[in-house]
Protein backbone atom coordinates (compact mmCIF):
# COMPACT_ATOMS: atom_id res chain seq x y z
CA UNK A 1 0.00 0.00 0.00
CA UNK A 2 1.24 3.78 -1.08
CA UNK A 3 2.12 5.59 1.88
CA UNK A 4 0.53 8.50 0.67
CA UNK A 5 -3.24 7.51 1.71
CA UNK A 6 -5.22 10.82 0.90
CA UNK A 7 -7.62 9.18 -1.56
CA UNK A 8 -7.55 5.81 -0.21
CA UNK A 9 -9.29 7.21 2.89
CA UNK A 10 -11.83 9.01 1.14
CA UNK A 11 -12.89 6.23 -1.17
CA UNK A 12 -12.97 3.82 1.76
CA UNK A 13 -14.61 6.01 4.36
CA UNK A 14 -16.85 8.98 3.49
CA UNK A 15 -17.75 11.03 6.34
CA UNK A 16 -19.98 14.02 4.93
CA UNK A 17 -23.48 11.87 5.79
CA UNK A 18 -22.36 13.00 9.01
CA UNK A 19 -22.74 16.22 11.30
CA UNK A 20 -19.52 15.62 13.49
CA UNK A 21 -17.32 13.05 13.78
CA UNK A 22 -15.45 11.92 17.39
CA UNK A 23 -11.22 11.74 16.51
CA UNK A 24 -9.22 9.98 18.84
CA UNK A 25 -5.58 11.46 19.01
CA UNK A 26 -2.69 9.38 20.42
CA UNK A 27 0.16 10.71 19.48
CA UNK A 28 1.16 14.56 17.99
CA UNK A 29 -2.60 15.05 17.85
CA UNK A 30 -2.84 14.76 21.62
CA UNK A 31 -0.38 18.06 21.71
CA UNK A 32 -0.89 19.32 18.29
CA UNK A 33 -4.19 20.58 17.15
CA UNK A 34 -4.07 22.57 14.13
CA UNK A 35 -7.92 22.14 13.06
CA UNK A 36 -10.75 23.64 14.56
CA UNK A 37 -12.91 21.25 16.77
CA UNK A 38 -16.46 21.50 18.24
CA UNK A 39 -15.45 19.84 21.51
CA UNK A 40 -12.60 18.17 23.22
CA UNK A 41 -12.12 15.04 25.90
CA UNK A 42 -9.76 12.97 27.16
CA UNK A 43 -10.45 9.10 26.12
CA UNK A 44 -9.18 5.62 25.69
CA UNK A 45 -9.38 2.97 23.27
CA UNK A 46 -9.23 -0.55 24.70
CA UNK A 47 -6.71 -3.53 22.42
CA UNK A 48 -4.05 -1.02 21.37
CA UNK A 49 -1.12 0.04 22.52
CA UNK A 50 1.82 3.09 21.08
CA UNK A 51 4.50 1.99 19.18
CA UNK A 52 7.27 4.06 17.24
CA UNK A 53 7.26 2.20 14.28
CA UNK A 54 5.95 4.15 11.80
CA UNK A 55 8.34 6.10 8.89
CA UNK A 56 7.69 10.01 8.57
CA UNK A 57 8.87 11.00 5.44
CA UNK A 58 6.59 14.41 5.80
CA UNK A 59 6.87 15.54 9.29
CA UNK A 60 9.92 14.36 11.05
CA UNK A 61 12.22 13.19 8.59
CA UNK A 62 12.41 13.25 4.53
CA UNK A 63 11.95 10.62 2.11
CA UNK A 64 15.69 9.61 2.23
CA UNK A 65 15.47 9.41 5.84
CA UNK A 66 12.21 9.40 7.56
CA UNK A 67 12.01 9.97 11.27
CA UNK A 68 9.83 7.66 13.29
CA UNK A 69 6.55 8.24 14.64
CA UNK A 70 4.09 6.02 16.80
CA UNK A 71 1.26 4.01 15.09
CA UNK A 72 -0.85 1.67 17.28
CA UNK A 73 -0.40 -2.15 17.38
CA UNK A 74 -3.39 -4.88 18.23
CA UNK A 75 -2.63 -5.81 22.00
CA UNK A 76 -5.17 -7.86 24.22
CA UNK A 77 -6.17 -6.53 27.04
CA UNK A 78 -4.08 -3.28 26.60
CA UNK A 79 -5.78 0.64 27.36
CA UNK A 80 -4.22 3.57 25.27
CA UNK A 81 -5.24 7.19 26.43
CA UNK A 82 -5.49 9.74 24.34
CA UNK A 83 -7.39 12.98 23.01
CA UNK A 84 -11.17 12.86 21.66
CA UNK A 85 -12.13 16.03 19.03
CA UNK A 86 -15.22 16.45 17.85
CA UNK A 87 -14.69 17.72 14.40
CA UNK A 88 -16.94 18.19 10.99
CA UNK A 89 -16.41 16.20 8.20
CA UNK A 90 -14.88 19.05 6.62
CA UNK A 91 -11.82 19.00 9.14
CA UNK A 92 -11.23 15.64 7.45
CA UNK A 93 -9.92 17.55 4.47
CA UNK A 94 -6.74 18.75 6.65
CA UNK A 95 -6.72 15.66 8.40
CA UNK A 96 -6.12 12.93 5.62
CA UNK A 97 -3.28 15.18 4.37
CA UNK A 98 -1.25 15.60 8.12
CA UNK A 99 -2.29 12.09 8.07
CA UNK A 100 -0.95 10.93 4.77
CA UNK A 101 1.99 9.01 5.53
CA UNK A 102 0.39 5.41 5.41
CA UNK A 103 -2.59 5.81 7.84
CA UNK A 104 -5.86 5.06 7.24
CA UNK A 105 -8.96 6.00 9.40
CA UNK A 106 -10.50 3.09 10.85
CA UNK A 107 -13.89 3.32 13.44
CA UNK A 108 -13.33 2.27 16.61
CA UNK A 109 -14.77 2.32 19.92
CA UNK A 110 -14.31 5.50 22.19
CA UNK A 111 -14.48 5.76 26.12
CA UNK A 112 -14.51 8.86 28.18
CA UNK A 113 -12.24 9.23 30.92
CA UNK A 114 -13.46 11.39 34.37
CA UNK A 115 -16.97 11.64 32.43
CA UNK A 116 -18.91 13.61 35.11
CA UNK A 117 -21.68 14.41 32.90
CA UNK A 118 -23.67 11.00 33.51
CA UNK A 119 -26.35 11.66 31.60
CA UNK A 120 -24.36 10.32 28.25
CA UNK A 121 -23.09 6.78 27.80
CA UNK A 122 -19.27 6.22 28.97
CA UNK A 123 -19.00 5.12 24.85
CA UNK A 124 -19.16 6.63 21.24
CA UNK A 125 -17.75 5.50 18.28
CA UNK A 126 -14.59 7.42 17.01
CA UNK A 127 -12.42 7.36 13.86
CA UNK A 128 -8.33 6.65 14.45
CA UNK A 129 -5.49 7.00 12.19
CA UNK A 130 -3.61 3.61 12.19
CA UNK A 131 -0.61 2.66 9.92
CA UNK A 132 -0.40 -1.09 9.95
CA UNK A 133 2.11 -3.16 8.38
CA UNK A 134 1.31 -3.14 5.06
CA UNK A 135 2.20 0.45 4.27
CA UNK A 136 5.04 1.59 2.30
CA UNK A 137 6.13 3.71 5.25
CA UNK A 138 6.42 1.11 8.40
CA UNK A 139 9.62 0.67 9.64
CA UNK A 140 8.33 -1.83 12.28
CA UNK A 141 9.70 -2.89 15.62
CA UNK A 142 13.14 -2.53 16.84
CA UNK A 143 14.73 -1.71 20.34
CA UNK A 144 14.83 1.07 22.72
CA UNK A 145 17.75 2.46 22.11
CA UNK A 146 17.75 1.76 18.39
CA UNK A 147 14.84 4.04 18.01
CA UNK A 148 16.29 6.82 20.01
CA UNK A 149 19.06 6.56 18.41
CA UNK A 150 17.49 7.15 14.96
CA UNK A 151 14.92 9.83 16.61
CA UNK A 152 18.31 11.29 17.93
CA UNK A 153 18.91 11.87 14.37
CA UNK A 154 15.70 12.64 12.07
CA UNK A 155 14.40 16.10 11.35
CA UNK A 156 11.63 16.98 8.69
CA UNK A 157 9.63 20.11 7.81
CA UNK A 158 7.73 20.04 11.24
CA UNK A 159 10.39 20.29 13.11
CA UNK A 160 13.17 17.67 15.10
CA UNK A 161 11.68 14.15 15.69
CA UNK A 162 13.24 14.65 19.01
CA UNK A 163 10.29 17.11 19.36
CA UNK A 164 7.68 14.61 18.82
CA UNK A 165 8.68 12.10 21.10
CA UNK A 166 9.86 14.90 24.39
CA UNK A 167 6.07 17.19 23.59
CA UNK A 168 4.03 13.33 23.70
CA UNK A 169 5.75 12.87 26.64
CA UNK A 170 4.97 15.71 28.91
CA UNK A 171 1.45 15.52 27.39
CA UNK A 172 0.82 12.23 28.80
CA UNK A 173 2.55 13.49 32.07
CA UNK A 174 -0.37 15.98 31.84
CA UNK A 175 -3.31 13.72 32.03
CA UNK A 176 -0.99 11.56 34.56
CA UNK A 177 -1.01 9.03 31.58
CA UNK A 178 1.55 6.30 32.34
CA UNK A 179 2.95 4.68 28.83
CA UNK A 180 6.05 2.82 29.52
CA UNK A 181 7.06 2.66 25.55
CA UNK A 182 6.90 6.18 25.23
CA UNK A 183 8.76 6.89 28.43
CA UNK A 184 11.30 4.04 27.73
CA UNK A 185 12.05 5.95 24.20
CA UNK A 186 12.27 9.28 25.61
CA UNK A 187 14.65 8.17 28.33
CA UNK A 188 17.21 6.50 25.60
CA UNK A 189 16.50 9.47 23.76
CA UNK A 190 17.50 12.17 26.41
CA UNK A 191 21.00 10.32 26.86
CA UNK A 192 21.56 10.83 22.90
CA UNK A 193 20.66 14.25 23.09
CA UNK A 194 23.14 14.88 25.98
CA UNK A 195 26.05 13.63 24.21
């Protein structure tokens, strides 16, 4: 599969039957929100978990070397926090193209976290960005240290990939989110930094 996904996503999911659609943000969307939105809230999907093993060729790193960025991986039993928007259809339009680089929007359960308005249910459905194994971009597992170490090293027109990983960290520290893969790669990653 291209890693460029813009028109796969709109052939395979049309949104614009829709009012507003529920995003769920785990990674630079959490921190990053350069779209409007009609409402915000922290959530969780349940099965997946972060990884950093997604190319960037667009972001954080270039075609010739793409930085590394987190996609989500199938993992029983496994809770991954994140950011809900509620966004128009339109928004979608922005979306697909920061989202280009071999993800594809896929429904999935949402559930609220410190929901003190009880009068909804604790679940909607959502749309994620996931970049499985199949795309063009996936770099796929490798350890710690290896991915700081190549982190260490990618930039791209948004910026250092360093960036990425340090502003997803304290953004998790935020909503006293505990992700031990993120946390493990920003640890290997500060000692590359310092040297």
């Amino acid at each position: 599969m291209s890693h460029n996904t813009i028109s796969l996503n709109k052939q395979r999911q049309p949104l614009h039957h829709l009012d507003s659609v529920w995003l769920f943000g785990y990674g630079s969307l959490i921190y990053k929100t350069d779209f409007e939105y009609l409402d915000c809230r922290p959530a969780c999907i349940y099965g997946w978990e972060r990884r950093f093993w997604q190319g960037s060729h667009d972001h954080r790193g270039t075609p010739q070397a793409p930085g590394r960025v987190l996609t989500l991986v199938e993992s029983p039993g496994a809770r991954c926090v994140g950011m809900a928007y509620q966004v128009t259809p339109d928004t979608f339009e922005h979306l697909d193209h920061r989202e280009k680089n071999g993800y594809l929007r896929v429904f999935t359960p949402l559930h609220w976290l410190n929901d003190s308005d009880h009068s909804e249910p604790d679940e909607t459905e959502g749309v994620v960005y996931l970049a499985a194994a199949n795309n063009e971009a996936y770099l796929g597992p490798a350890s710690d240290v290896e991915i700081a170490v190549h982190i260490a090293q990618s930039t791209g027109p948004s910026g250092p990939n360093s960036e990425y990983v340090l502003k997803l960290a304290q953004a998790l520290r935020d909503m006293n989110e505990q992700d031990e893969h993120v946390f493990a790669i920003e640890r290997e990653l500060l000692k590359q930094l310092d040297r």
